[in-house]
N, C-alpha and C. Protein backbone atom coordinates (compact mmCIF):
# COMPACT_ATOMS: atom_id res chain seq x y z
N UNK A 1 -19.02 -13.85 -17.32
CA UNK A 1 -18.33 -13.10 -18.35
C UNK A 1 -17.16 -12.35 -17.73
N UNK A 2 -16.02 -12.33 -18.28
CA UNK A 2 -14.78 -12.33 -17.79
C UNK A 2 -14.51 -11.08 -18.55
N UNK A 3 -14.17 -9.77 -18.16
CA UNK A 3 -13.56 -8.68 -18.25
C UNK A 3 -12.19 -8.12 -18.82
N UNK A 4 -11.77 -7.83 -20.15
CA UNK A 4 -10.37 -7.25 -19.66
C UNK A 4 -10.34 -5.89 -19.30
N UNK A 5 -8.76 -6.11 -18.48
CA UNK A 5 -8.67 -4.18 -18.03
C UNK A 5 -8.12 -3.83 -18.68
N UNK A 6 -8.65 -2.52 -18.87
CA UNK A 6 -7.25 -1.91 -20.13
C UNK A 6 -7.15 -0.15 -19.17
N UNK A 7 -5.64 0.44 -18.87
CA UNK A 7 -5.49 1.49 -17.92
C UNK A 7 -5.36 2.80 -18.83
N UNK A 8 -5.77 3.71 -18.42
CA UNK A 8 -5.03 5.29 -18.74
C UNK A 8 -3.62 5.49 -18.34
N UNK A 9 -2.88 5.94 -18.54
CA UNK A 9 -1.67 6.21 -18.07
C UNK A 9 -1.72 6.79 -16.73
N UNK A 10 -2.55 7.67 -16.32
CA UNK A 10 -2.54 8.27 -15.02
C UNK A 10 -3.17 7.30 -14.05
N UNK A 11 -4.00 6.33 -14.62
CA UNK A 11 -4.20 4.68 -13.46
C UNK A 11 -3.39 3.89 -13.33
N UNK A 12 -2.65 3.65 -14.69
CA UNK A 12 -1.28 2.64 -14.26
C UNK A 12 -0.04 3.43 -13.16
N UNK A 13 -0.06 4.57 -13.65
CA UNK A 13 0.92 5.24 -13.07
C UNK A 13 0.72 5.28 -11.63
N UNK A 14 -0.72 5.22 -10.92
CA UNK A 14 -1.08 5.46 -9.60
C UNK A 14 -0.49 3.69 -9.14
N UNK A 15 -1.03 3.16 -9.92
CA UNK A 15 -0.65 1.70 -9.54
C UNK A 15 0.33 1.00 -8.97
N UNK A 16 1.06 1.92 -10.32
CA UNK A 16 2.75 1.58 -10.31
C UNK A 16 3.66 2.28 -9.10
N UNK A 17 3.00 3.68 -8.57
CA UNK A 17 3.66 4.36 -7.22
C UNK A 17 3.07 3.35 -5.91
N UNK A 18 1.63 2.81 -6.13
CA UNK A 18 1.47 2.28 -4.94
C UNK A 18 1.96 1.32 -4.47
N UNK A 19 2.60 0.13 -5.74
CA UNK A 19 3.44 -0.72 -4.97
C UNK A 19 4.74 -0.48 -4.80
N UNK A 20 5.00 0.79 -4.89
CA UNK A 20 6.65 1.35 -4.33
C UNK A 20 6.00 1.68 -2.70
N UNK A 21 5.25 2.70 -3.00
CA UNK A 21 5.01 3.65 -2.00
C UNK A 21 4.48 2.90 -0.50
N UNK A 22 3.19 2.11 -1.40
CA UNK A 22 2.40 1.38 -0.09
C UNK A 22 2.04 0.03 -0.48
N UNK A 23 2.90 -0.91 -0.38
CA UNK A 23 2.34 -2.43 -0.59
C UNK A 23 0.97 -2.82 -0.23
N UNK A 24 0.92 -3.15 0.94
CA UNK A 24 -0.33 -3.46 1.32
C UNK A 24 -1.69 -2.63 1.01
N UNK A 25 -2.00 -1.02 0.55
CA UNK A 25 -2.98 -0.61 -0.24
C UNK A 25 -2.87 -1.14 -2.00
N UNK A 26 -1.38 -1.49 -2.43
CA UNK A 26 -1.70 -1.96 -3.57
C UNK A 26 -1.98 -2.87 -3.86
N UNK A 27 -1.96 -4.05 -2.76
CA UNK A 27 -2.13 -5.59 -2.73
C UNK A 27 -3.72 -5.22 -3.04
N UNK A 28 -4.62 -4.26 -1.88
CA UNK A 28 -5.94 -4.53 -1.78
C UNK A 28 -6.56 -3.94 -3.23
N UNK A 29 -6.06 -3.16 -3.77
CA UNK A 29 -5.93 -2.99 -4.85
C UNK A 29 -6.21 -3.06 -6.15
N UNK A 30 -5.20 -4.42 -6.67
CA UNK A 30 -5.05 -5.66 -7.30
C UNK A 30 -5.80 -6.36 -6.95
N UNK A 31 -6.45 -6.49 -5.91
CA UNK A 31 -7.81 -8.00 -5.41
C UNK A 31 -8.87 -6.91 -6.06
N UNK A 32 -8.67 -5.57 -6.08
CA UNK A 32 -10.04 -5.46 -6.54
C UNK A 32 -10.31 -4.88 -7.57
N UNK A 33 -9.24 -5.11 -8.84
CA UNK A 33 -9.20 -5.16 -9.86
C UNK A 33 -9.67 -6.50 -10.35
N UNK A 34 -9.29 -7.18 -9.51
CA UNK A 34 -9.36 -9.23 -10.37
C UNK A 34 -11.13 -8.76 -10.26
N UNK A 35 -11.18 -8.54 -8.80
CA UNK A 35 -12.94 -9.15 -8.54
C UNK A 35 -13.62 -8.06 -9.35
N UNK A 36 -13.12 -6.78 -9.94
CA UNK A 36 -14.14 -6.15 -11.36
C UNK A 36 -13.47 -6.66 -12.71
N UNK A 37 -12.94 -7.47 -13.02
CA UNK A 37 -12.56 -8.18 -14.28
C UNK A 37 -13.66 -9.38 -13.88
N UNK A 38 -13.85 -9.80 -12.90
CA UNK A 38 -14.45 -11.09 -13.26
C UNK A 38 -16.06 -10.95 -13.12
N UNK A 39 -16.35 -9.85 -11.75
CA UNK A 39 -17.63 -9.39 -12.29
C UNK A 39 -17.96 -7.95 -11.29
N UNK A 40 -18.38 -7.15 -12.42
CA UNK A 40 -17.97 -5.77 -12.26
C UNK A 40 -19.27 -5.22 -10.59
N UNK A 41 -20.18 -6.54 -10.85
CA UNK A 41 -21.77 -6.26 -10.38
C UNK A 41 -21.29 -6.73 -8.79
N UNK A 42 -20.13 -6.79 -8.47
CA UNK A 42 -20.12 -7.62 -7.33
C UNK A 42 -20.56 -6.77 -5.96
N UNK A 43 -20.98 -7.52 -5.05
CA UNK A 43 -21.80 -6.73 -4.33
C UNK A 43 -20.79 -5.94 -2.99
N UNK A 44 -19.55 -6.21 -3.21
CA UNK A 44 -18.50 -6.61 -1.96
C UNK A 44 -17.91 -4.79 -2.70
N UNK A 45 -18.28 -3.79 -4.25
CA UNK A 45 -17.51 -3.44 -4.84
C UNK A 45 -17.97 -2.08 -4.58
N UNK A 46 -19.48 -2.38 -4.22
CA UNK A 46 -20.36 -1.39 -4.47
C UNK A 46 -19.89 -0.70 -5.54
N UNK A 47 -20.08 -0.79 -6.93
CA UNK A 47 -20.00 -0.24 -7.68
C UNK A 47 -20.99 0.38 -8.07
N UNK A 48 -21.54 1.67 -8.76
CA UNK A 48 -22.06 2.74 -9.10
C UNK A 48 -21.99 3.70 -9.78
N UNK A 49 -23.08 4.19 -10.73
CA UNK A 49 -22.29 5.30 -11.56
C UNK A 49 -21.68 6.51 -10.45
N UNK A 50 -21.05 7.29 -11.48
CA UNK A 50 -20.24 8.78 -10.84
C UNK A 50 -20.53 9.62 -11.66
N UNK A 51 -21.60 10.89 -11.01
CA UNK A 51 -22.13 11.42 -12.34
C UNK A 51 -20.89 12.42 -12.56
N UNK A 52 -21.12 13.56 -13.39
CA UNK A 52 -20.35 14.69 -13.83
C UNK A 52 -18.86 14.32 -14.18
N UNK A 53 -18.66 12.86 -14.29
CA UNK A 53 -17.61 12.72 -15.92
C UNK A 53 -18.38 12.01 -16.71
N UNK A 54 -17.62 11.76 -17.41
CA UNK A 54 -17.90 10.89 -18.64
C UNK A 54 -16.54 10.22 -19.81
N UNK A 55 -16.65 9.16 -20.16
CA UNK A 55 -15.91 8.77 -20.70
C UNK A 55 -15.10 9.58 -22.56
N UNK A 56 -14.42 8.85 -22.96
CA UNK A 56 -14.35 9.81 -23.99
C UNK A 56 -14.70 9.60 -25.46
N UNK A 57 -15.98 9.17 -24.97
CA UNK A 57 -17.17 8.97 -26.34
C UNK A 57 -18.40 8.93 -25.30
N UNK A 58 -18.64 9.89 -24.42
CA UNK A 58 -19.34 10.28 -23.52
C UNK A 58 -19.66 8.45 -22.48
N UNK A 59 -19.00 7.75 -22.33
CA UNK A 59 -19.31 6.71 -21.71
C UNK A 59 -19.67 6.73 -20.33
N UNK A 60 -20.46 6.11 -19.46
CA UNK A 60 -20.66 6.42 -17.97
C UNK A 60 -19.45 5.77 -16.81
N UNK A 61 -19.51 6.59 -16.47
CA UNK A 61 -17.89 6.64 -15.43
C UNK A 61 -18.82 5.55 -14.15
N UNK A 62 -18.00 4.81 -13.64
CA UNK A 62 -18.55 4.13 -12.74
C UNK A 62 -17.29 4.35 -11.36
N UNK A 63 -18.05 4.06 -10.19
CA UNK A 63 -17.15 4.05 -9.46
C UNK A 63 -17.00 2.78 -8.33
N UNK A 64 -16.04 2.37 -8.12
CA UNK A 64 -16.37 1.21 -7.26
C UNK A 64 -14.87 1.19 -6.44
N UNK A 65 -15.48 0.57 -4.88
CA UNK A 65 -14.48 0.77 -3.71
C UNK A 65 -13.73 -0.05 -3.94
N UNK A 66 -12.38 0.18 -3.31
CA UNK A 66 -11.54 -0.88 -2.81
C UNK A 66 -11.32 -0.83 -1.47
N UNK A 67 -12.28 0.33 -0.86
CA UNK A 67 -12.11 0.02 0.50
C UNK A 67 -13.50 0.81 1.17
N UNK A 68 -14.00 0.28 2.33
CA UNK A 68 -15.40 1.04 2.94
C UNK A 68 -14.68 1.38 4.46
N UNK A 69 -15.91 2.63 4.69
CA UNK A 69 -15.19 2.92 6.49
C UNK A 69 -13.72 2.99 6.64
N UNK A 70 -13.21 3.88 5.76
CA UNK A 70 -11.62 3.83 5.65
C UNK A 70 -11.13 5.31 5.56
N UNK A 71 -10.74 6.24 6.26
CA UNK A 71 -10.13 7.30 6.20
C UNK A 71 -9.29 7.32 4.88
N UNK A 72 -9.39 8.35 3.75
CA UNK A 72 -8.91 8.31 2.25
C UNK A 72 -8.75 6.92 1.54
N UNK A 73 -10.14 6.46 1.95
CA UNK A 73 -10.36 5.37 0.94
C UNK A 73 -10.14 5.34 -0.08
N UNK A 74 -9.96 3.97 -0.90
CA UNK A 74 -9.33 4.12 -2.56
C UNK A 74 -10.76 3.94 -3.63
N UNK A 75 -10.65 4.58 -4.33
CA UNK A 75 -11.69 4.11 -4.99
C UNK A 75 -11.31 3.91 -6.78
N UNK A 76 -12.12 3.23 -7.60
CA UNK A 76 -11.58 2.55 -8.79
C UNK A 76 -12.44 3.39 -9.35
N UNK A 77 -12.19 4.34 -11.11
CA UNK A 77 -12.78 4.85 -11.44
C UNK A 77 -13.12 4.27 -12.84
N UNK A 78 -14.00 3.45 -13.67
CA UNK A 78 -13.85 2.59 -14.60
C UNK A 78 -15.17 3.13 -15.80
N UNK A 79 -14.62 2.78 -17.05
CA UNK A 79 -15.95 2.27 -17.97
C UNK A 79 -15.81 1.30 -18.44
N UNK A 80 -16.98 0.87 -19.09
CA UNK A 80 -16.97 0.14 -20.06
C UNK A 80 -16.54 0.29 -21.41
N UNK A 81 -15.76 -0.52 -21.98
CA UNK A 81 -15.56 0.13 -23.62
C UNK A 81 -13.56 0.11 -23.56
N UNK A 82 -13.57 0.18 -24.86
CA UNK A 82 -13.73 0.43 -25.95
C UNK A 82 -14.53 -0.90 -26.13
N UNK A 83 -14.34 -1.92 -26.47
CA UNK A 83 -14.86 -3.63 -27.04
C UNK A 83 -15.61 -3.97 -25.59
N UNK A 84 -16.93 -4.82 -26.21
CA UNK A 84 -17.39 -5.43 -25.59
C UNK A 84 -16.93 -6.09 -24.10
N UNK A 85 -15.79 -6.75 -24.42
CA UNK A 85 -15.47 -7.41 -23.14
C UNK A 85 -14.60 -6.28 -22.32
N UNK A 86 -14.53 -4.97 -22.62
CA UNK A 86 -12.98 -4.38 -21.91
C UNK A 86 -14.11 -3.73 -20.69
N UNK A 87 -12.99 -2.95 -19.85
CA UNK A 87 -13.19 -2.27 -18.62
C UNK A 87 -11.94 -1.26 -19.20
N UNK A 88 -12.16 -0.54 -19.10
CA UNK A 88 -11.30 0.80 -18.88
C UNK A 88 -10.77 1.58 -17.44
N UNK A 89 -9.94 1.75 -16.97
CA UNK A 89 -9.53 2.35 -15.79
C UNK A 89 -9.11 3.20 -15.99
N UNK A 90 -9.56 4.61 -15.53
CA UNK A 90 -9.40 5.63 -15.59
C UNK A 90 -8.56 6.53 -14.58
N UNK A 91 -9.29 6.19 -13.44
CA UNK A 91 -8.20 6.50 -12.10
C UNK A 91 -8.50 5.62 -10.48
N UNK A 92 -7.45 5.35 -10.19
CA UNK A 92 -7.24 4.83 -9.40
C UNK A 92 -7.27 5.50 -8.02
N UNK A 93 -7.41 6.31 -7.03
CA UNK A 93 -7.49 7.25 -6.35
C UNK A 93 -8.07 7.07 -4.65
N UNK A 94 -7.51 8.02 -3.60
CA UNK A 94 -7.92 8.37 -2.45
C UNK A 94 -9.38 9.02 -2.57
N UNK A 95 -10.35 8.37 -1.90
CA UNK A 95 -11.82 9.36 -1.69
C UNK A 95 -11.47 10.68 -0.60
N UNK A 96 -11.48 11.40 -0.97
CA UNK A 96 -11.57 12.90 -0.31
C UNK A 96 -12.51 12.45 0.78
């Protein structure tokens, strides 16, 4: 089952600085946007909930890497929803 993404403005916008700012973090990125559109469960994504948000019809915030063992790693902040097939991206971001 095949995923669409659909962004917040403040995820596209991170998106859109990283391939000015830093190509090669936005390349890795984009690979790991495809591999949670195509399947969110992947084991390479570690994806996981993130408690203390929530979406905005209280949905569960998930979080999944685009990078491990990485000094300000990126991490993907997603739900499910609005429609069945979507993914929502919420923020795109450095792990503290």
């Amino acid at each position: 089952m095949s995923f669409q993404l659909l962004f917040l403005p403040k995820a596209k916008e991170t998106l859109f600085l990283l391939e000015k700012t830093d190509p090669k973090k936005h390349k890795k990125v984009v690979k790991t946007l495809g591999i949670l559109s195509i399947n969110p469960r992947n084991q390479s994504l570690n994806t996981h909930k993130f408690s203390g948000l929530s979406g905005f019809n209280n949905e569960e915030i998930f979080e999944a890497y685009v990078q491990n063992k990485t000094p300000s790693a990126y991490r993907i902040f997603c739900f499910y929803g609005p429609e069945k097939k979507n993914i929502t991206i919420v923020a795109i971001t450095p792990h503290p």
